[in-house]
C-alpha atoms as a PDB file:
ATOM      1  CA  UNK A   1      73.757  67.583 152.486  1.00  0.00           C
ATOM      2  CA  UNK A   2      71.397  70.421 152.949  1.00  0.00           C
ATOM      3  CA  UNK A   3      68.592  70.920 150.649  1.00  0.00           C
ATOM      4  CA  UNK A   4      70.222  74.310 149.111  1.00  0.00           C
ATOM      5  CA  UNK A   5      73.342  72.929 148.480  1.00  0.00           C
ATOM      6  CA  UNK A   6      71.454  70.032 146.722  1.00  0.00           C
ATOM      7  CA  UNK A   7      69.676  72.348 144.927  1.00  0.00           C
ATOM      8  CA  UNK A   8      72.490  74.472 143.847  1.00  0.00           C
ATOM      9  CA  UNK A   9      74.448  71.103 142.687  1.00  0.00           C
ATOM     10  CA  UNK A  10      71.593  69.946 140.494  1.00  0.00           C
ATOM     11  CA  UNK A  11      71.186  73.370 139.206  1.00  0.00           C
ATOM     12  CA  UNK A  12      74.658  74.180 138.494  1.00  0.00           C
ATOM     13  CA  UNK A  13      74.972  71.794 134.891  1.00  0.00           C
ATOM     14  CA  UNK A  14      71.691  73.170 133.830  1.00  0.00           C
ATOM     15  CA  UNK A  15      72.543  77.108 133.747  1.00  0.00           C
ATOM     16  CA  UNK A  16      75.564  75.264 132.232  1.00  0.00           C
ATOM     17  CA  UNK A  17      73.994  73.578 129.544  1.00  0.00           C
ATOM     18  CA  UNK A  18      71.126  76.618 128.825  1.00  0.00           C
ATOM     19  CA  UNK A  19      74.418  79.431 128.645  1.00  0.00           C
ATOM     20  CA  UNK A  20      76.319  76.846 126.263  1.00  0.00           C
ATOM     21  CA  UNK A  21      72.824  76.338 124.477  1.00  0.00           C
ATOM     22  CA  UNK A  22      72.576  80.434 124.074  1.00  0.00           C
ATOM     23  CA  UNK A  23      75.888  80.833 122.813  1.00  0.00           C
ATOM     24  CA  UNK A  24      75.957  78.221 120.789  1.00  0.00           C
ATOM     25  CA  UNK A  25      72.268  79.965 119.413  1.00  0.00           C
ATOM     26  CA  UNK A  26      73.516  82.754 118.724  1.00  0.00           C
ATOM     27  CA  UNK A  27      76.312  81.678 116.613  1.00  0.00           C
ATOM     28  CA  UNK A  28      73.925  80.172 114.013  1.00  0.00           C
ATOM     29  CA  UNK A  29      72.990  83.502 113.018  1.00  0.00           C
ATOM     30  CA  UNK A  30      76.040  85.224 112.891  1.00  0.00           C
ATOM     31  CA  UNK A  31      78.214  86.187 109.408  1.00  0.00           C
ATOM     32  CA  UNK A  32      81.513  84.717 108.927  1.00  0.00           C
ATOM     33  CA  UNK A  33      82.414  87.152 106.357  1.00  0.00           C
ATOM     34  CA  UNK A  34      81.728  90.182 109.052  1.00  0.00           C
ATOM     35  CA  UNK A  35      84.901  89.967 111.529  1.00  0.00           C
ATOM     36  CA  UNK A  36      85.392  92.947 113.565  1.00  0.00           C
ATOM     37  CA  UNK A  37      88.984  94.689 113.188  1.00  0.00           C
ATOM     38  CA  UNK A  38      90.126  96.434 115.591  1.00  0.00           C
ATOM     39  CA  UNK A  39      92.097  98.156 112.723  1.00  0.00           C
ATOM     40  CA  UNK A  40      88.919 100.341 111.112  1.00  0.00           C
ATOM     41  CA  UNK A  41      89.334 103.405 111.452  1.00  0.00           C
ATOM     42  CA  UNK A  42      93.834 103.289 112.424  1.00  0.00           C
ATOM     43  CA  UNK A  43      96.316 103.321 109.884  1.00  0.00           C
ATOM     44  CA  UNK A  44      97.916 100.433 108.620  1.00  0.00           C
ATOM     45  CA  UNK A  45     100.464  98.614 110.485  1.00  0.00           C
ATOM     46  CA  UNK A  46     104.221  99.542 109.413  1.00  0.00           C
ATOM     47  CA  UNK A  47     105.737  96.602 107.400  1.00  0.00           C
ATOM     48  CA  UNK A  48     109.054  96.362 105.445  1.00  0.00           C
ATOM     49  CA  UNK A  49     108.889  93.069 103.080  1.00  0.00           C
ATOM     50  CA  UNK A  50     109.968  92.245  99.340  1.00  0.00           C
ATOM     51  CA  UNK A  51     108.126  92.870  95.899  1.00  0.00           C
ATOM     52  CA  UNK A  52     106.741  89.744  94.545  1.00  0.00           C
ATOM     53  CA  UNK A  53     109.090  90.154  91.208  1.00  0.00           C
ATOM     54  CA  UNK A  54     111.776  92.074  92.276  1.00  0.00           C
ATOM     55  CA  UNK A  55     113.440  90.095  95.663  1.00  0.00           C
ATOM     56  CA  UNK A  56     116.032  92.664  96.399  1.00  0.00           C
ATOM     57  CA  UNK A  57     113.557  95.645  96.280  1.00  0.00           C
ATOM     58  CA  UNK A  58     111.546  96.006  99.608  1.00  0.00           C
ATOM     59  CA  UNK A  59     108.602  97.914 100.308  1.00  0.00           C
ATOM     60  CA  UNK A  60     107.107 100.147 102.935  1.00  0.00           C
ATOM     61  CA  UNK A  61     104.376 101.563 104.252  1.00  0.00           C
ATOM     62  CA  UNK A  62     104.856 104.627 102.420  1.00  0.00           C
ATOM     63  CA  UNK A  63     103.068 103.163  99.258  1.00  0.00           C
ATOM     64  CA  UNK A  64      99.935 103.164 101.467  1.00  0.00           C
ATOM     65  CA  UNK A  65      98.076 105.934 101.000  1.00  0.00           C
ATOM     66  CA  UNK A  66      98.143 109.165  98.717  1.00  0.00           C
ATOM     67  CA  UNK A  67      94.634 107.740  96.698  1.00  0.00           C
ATOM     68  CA  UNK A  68      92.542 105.331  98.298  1.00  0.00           C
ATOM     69  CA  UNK A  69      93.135 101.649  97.348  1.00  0.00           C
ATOM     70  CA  UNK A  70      92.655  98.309  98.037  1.00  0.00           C
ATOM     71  CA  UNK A  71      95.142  95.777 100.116  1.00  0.00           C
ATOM     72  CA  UNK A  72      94.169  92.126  98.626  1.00  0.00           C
ATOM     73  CA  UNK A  73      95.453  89.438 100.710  1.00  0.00           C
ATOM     74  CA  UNK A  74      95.845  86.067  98.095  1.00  0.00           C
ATOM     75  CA  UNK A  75      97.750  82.874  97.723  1.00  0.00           C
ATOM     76  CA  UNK A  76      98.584  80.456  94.918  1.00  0.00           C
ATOM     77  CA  UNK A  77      96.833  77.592  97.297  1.00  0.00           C
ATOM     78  CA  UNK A  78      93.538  79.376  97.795  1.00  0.00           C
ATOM     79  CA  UNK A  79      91.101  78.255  95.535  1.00  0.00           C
ATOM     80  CA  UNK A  80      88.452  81.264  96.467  1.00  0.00           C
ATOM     81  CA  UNK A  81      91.600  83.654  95.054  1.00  0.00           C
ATOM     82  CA  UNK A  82      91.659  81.917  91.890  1.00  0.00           C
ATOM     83  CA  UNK A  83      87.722  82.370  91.339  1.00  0.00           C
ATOM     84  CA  UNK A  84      88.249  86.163  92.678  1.00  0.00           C
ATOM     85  CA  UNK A  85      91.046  86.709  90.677  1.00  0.00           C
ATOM     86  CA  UNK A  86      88.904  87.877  87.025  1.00  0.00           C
ATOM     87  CA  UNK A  87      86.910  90.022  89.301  1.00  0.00           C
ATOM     88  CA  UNK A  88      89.908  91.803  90.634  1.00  0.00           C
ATOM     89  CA  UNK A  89      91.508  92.131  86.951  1.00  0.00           C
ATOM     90  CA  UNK A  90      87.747  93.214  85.692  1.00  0.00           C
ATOM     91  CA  UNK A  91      88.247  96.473  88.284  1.00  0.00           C
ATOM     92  CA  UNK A  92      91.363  96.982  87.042  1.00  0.00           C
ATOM     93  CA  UNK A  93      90.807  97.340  83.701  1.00  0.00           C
ATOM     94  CA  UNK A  94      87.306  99.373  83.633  1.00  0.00           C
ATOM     95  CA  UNK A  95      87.400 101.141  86.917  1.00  0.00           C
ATOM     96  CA  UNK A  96      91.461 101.682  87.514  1.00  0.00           C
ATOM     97  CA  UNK A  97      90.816 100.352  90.633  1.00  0.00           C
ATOM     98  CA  UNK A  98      94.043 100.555  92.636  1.00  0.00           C
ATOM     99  CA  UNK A  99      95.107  97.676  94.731  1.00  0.00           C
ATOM    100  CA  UNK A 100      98.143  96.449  96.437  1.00  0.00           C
ATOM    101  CA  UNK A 101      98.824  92.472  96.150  1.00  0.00           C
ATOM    102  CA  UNK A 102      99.952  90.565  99.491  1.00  0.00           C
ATOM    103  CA  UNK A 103     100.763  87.467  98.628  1.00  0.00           C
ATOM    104  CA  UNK A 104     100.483  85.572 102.017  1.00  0.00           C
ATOM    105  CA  UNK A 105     102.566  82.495 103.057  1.00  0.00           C
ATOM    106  CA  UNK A 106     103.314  81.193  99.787  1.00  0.00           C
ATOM    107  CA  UNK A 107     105.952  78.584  99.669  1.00  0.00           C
ATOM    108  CA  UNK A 108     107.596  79.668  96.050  1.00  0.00           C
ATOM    109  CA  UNK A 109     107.637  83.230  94.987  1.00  0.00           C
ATOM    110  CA  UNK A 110     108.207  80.930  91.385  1.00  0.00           C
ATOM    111  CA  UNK A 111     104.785  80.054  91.711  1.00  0.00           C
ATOM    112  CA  UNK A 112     103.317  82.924  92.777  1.00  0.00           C
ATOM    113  CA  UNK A 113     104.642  84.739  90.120  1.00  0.00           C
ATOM    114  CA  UNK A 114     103.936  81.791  87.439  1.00  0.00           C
ATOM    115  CA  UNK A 115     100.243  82.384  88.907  1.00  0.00           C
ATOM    116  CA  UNK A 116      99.889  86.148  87.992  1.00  0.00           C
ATOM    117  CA  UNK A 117     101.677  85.877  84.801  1.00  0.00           C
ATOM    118  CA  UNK A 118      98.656  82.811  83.664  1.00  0.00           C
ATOM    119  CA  UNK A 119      95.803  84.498  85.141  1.00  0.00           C
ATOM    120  CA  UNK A 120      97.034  88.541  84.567  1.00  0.00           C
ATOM    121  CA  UNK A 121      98.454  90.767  87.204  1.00  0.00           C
ATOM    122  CA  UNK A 122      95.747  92.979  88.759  1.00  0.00           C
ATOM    123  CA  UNK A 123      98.147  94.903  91.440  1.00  0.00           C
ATOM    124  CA  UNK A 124      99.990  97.843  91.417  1.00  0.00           C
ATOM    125  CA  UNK A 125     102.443  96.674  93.885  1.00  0.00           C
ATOM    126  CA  UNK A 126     102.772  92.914  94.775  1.00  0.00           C
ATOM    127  CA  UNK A 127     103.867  92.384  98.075  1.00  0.00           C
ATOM    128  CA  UNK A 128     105.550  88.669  98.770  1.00  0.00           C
ATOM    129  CA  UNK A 129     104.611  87.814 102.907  1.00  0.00           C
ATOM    130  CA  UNK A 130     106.311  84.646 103.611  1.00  0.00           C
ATOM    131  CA  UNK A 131     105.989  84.576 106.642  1.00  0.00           C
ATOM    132  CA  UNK A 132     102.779  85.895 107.417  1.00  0.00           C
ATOM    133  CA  UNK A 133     103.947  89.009 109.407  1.00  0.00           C
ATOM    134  CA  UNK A 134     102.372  91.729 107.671  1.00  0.00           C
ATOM    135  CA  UNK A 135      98.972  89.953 107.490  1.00  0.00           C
ATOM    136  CA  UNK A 136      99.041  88.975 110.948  1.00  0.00           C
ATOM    137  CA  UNK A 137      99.789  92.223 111.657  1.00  0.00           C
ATOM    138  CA  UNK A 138      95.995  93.336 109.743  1.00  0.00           C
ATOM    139  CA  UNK A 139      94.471  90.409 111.822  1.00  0.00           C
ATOM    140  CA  UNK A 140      93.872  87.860 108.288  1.00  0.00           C
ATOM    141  CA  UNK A 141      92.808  85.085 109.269  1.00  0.00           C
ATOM    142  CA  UNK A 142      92.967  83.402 105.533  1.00  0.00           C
ATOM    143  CA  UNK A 143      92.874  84.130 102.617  1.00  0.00           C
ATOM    144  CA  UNK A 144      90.789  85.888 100.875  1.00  0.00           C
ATOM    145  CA  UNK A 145      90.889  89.320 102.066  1.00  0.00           C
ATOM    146  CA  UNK A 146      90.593  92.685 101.268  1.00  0.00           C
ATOM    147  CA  UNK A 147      90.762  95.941 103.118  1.00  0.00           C
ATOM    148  CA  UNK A 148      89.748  99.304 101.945  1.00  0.00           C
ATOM    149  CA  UNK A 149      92.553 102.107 102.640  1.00  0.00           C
ATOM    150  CA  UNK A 150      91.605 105.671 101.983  1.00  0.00           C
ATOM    151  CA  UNK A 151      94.288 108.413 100.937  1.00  0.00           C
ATOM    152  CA  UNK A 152      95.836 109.291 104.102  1.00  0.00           C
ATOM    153  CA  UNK A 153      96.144 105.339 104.639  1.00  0.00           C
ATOM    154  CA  UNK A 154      94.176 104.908 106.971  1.00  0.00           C
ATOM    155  CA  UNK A 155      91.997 101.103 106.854  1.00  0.00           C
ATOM    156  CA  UNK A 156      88.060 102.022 106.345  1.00  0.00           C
ATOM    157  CA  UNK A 157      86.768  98.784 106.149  1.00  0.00           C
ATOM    158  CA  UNK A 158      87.450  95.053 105.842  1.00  0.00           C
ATOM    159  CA  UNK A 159      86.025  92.385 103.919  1.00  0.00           C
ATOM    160  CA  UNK A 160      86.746  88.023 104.626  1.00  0.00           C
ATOM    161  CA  UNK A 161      86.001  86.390 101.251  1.00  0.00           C
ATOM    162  CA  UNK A 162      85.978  86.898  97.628  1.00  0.00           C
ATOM    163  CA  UNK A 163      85.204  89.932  95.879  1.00  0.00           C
ATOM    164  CA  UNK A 164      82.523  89.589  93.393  1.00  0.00           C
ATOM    165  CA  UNK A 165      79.895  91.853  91.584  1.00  0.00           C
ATOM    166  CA  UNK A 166      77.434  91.484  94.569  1.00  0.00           C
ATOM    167  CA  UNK A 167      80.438  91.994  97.315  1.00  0.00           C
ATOM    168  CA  UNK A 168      81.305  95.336  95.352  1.00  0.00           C
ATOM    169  CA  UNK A 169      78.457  96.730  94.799  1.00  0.00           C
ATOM    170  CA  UNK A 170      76.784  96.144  98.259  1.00  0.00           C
ATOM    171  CA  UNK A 171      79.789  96.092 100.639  1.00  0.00           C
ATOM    172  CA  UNK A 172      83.273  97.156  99.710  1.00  0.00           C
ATOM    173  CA  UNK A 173      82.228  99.830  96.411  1.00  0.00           C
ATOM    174  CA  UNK A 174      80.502 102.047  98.636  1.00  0.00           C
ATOM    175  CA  UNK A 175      83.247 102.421 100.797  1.00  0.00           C
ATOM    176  CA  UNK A 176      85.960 102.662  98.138  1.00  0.00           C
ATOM    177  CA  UNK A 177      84.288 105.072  96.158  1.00  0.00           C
ATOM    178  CA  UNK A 178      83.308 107.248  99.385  1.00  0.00           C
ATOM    179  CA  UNK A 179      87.146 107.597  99.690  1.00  0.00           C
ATOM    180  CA  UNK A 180      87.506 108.639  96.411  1.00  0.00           C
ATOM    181  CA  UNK A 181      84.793 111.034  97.038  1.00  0.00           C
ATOM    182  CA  UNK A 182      86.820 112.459 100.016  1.00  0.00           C
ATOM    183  CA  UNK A 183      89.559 112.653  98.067  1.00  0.00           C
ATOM    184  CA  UNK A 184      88.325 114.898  94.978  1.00  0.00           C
ATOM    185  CA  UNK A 185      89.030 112.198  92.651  1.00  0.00           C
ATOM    186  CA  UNK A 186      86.069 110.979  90.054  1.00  0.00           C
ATOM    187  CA  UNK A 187      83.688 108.350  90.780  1.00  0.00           C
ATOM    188  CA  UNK A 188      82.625 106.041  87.056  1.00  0.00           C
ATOM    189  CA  UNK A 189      79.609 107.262  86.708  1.00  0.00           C
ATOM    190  CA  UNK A 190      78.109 103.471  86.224  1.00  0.00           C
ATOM    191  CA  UNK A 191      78.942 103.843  90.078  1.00  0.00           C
ATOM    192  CA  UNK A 192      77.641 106.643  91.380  1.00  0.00           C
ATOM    193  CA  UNK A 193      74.877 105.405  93.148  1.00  0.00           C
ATOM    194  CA  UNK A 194      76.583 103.305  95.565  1.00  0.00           C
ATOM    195  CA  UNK A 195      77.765 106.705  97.157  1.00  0.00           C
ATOM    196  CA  UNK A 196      74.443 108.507  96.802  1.00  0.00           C
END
Protein backbone atom coordinates (compact mmCIF):
# COMPACT_ATOMS: atom_id res chain seq x y z
CA UNK A 1 0.00 0.00 0.00
CA UNK A 2 1.35 3.32 -1.00
CA UNK A 3 1.87 5.96 1.48
CA UNK A 4 -1.12 8.24 -0.06
CA UNK A 5 -3.50 5.71 -0.09
CA UNK A 6 -2.50 5.03 3.60
CA UNK A 7 -2.87 8.38 4.26
CA UNK A 8 -6.14 8.89 2.64
CA UNK A 9 -7.51 5.60 4.61
CA UNK A 10 -6.48 6.94 7.99
CA UNK A 11 -7.82 10.25 7.09
CA UNK A 12 -11.03 9.27 5.71
CA UNK A 13 -12.95 8.42 9.50
CA UNK A 14 -11.51 11.59 10.80
CA UNK A 15 -13.15 14.24 8.23
CA UNK A 16 -15.89 11.69 9.13
CA UNK A 17 -16.00 12.09 12.65
CA UNK A 18 -15.07 16.23 12.57
CA UNK A 19 -18.30 16.73 9.73
CA UNK A 20 -20.57 14.48 12.13
CA UNK A 21 -18.98 16.53 15.11
CA UNK A 22 -20.04 19.99 13.13
CA UNK A 23 -23.38 18.95 12.44
CA UNK A 24 -24.07 17.55 15.35
CA UNK A 25 -22.62 21.32 16.82
CA UNK A 26 -24.65 23.06 15.19
CA UNK A 27 -27.79 21.43 16.16
CA UNK A 28 -27.28 22.38 19.84
CA UNK A 29 -28.02 25.80 19.00
CA UNK A 30 -30.78 25.56 16.85
CA UNK A 31 -34.80 26.30 17.86
CA UNK A 32 -37.19 23.55 17.70
CA UNK A 33 -40.06 25.81 17.74
CA UNK A 34 -38.59 27.65 14.37
CA UNK A 35 -39.34 24.98 11.45
CA UNK A 36 -39.15 26.37 8.09
CA UNK A 37 -42.47 25.94 5.88
CA UNK A 38 -42.23 25.90 2.70
CA UNK A 39 -45.90 27.14 2.93
CA UNK A 40 -45.09 31.06 4.11
CA UNK A 41 -45.92 33.12 1.93
CA UNK A 42 -48.62 30.31 -0.54
CA UNK A 43 -52.06 29.85 0.23
CA UNK A 44 -53.34 27.16 2.13
CA UNK A 45 -53.62 23.77 0.82
CA UNK A 46 -57.29 22.85 -0.49
CA UNK A 47 -58.97 20.41 2.01
CA UNK A 48 -62.59 19.10 2.17
CA UNK A 49 -63.15 17.39 5.81
CA UNK A 50 -66.10 17.41 8.49
CA UNK A 51 -67.04 20.01 11.31
CA UNK A 52 -66.11 18.75 14.64
CA UNK A 53 -70.04 18.92 15.80
CA UNK A 54 -71.82 18.63 12.84
CA UNK A 55 -70.45 15.09 10.91
CA UNK A 56 -72.53 15.47 7.85
CA UNK A 57 -71.50 19.15 7.22
CA UNK A 58 -68.01 19.41 5.48
CA UNK A 59 -65.85 22.24 5.09
CA UNK A 60 -63.64 23.91 2.56
CA UNK A 61 -61.13 26.04 1.92
CA UNK A 62 -63.38 28.77 1.25
CA UNK A 63 -63.68 29.62 5.06
CA UNK A 64 -59.98 30.57 4.78
CA UNK A 65 -59.56 33.87 4.27
CA UNK A 66 -61.82 37.10 3.99
CA UNK A 67 -60.15 38.53 7.68
CA UNK A 68 -57.01 37.24 8.79
CA UNK A 69 -57.15 34.36 11.35
CA UNK A 70 -55.56 31.79 12.99
CA UNK A 71 -55.48 27.81 11.96
CA UNK A 72 -54.81 25.97 15.52
CA UNK A 73 -53.81 22.50 15.08
CA UNK A 74 -54.92 20.53 18.71
CA UNK A 75 -55.79 17.14 20.04
CA UNK A 76 -57.58 15.74 23.08
CA UNK A 77 -54.10 13.66 23.77
CA UNK A 78 -51.78 16.64 23.73
CA UNK A 79 -51.12 17.81 26.97
CA UNK A 80 -49.30 21.26 25.66
CA UNK A 81 -53.10 21.91 23.99
CA UNK A 82 -54.71 21.56 27.21
CA UNK A 83 -52.24 24.20 28.94
CA UNK A 84 -52.71 26.43 25.59
CA UNK A 85 -56.17 26.02 25.55
CA UNK A 86 -57.16 29.28 28.33
CA UNK A 87 -54.77 31.26 26.30
CA UNK A 88 -56.59 30.62 23.10
CA UNK A 89 -60.16 31.23 24.86
CA UNK A 90 -58.43 34.49 26.66
CA UNK A 91 -57.96 35.92 22.74
CA UNK A 92 -61.17 35.06 22.05
CA UNK A 93 -62.94 36.73 24.43
CA UNK A 94 -60.88 40.21 24.74
CA UNK A 95 -59.32 40.46 21.36
CA UNK A 96 -62.08 38.52 18.96
CA UNK A 97 -59.33 36.80 17.79
CA UNK A 98 -60.51 34.58 14.94
CA UNK A 99 -59.29 31.08 14.69
CA UNK A 100 -60.18 27.94 12.95
CA UNK A 101 -59.90 24.57 15.17
CA UNK A 102 -58.18 21.39 13.45
CA UNK A 103 -58.57 18.82 15.52
CA UNK A 104 -55.78 16.38 14.33
CA UNK A 105 -55.93 12.53 14.52
CA UNK A 106 -58.22 12.19 17.28
CA UNK A 107 -59.61 8.79 17.79
CA UNK A 108 -63.36 9.95 19.05
CA UNK A 109 -64.92 13.05 17.73
CA UNK A 110 -67.04 12.14 21.37
CA UNK A 111 -64.09 13.17 23.04
CA UNK A 112 -63.03 15.84 21.23
CA UNK A 113 -66.11 17.43 21.52
CA UNK A 114 -66.56 16.39 25.40
CA UNK A 115 -63.05 18.33 25.53
CA UNK A 116 -64.27 21.76 24.15
CA UNK A 117 -67.53 21.64 25.83
CA UNK A 118 -65.26 21.24 29.64
CA UNK A 119 -62.63 23.59 28.79
CA UNK A 120 -64.88 26.27 26.35
CA UNK A 121 -64.82 26.38 22.63
CA UNK A 122 -62.37 29.04 21.36
CA UNK A 123 -62.94 28.38 17.37
CA UNK A 124 -65.03 29.69 14.93
CA UNK A 125 -65.01 26.66 12.86
CA UNK A 126 -63.79 23.27 14.27
CA UNK A 127 -62.41 21.18 11.80
CA UNK A 128 -62.32 17.16 12.76
CA UNK A 129 -58.82 15.63 10.72
CA UNK A 130 -58.87 12.03 11.36
CA UNK A 131 -56.72 11.15 9.39
CA UNK A 132 -54.17 13.63 9.39
CA UNK A 133 -54.55 14.78 5.71
CA UNK A 134 -55.13 18.31 6.01
CA UNK A 135 -52.29 18.80 8.55
CA UNK A 136 -49.94 16.86 6.65
CA UNK A 137 -50.83 18.76 3.96
CA UNK A 138 -49.49 22.28 6.22
CA UNK A 139 -46.35 20.13 7.07
CA UNK A 140 -47.51 19.62 11.28
CA UNK A 141 -45.43 17.70 12.63
CA UNK A 142 -47.48 17.54 16.18
CA UNK A 143 -49.42 19.11 17.85
CA UNK A 144 -49.39 22.17 18.92
CA UNK A 145 -49.55 24.40 16.06
CA UNK A 146 -50.64 27.44 14.80
CA UNK A 147 -50.40 29.28 11.54
CA UNK A 148 -51.20 32.83 10.84
CA UNK A 149 -53.52 33.29 7.58
CA UNK A 150 -54.09 36.79 6.38
CA UNK A 151 -57.40 37.84 4.43
CA UNK A 152 -56.77 36.66 1.06
CA UNK A 153 -55.71 33.24 2.84
CA UNK A 154 -52.68 33.18 2.24
CA UNK A 155 -50.22 31.42 5.41
CA UNK A 156 -47.85 34.40 6.85
CA UNK A 157 -46.23 32.63 9.39
CA UNK A 158 -46.02 29.46 11.48
CA UNK A 159 -45.53 28.77 14.97
CA UNK A 160 -44.56 24.75 16.69
CA UNK A 161 -45.73 24.99 20.32
CA UNK A 162 -48.11 26.59 22.60
CA UNK A 163 -49.36 29.94 22.40
CA UNK A 164 -48.85 31.92 25.45
CA UNK A 165 -48.59 35.68 26.49
CA UNK A 166 -44.81 35.72 25.60
CA UNK A 167 -45.43 33.62 22.14
CA UNK A 168 -48.11 36.40 21.24
CA UNK A 169 -46.69 39.19 21.99
CA UNK A 170 -43.14 38.49 20.57
CA UNK A 171 -43.86 36.06 17.69
CA UNK A 172 -47.28 35.34 16.31
CA UNK A 173 -49.22 39.07 17.52
CA UNK A 174 -47.09 40.98 15.38
CA UNK A 175 -47.85 39.10 12.51
CA UNK A 176 -51.59 38.72 13.14
CA UNK A 177 -52.17 42.14 13.83
CA UNK A 178 -49.95 43.30 10.69
CA UNK A 179 -52.69 41.42 8.71
CA UNK A 180 -55.26 43.12 10.28
CA UNK A 181 -53.44 46.23 9.56
CA UNK A 182 -53.42 45.28 5.80
CA UNK A 183 -56.72 44.61 5.95
CA UNK A 184 -58.28 48.04 7.34
CA UNK A 185 -59.61 46.32 10.25
CA UNK A 186 -58.75 47.80 14.00
CA UNK A 187 -55.89 46.78 15.98
CA UNK A 188 -56.88 46.78 20.38
CA UNK A 189 -55.16 49.45 21.15
CA UNK A 190 -53.44 47.45 24.30
CA UNK A 191 -51.73 46.03 21.02
CA UNK A 192 -50.63 48.48 19.02
CA UNK A 193 -47.17 48.41 19.61
CA UNK A 194 -46.41 45.06 18.42
CA UNK A 195 -47.11 46.56 14.85
CA UNK A 196 -45.31 49.85 15.42
Amino acid sequence: MSVKTRTLVLLTPLVLFLLLAIFLFKGLFSDPTKLDSALIGREVPSFELPDLYQPDVTHNQEIVGGRPMLINVWATWCPTCYAEHTFLNQLLAEEDVYIIGLNYKDDSRGAAVRWLQDLGDPYAINLFDFTGLLALDLGVYGAPETFVVDAEGIIRYRHVGDLNERVWRTEVGPVYYRAMQESGLEIPEHRMELVE
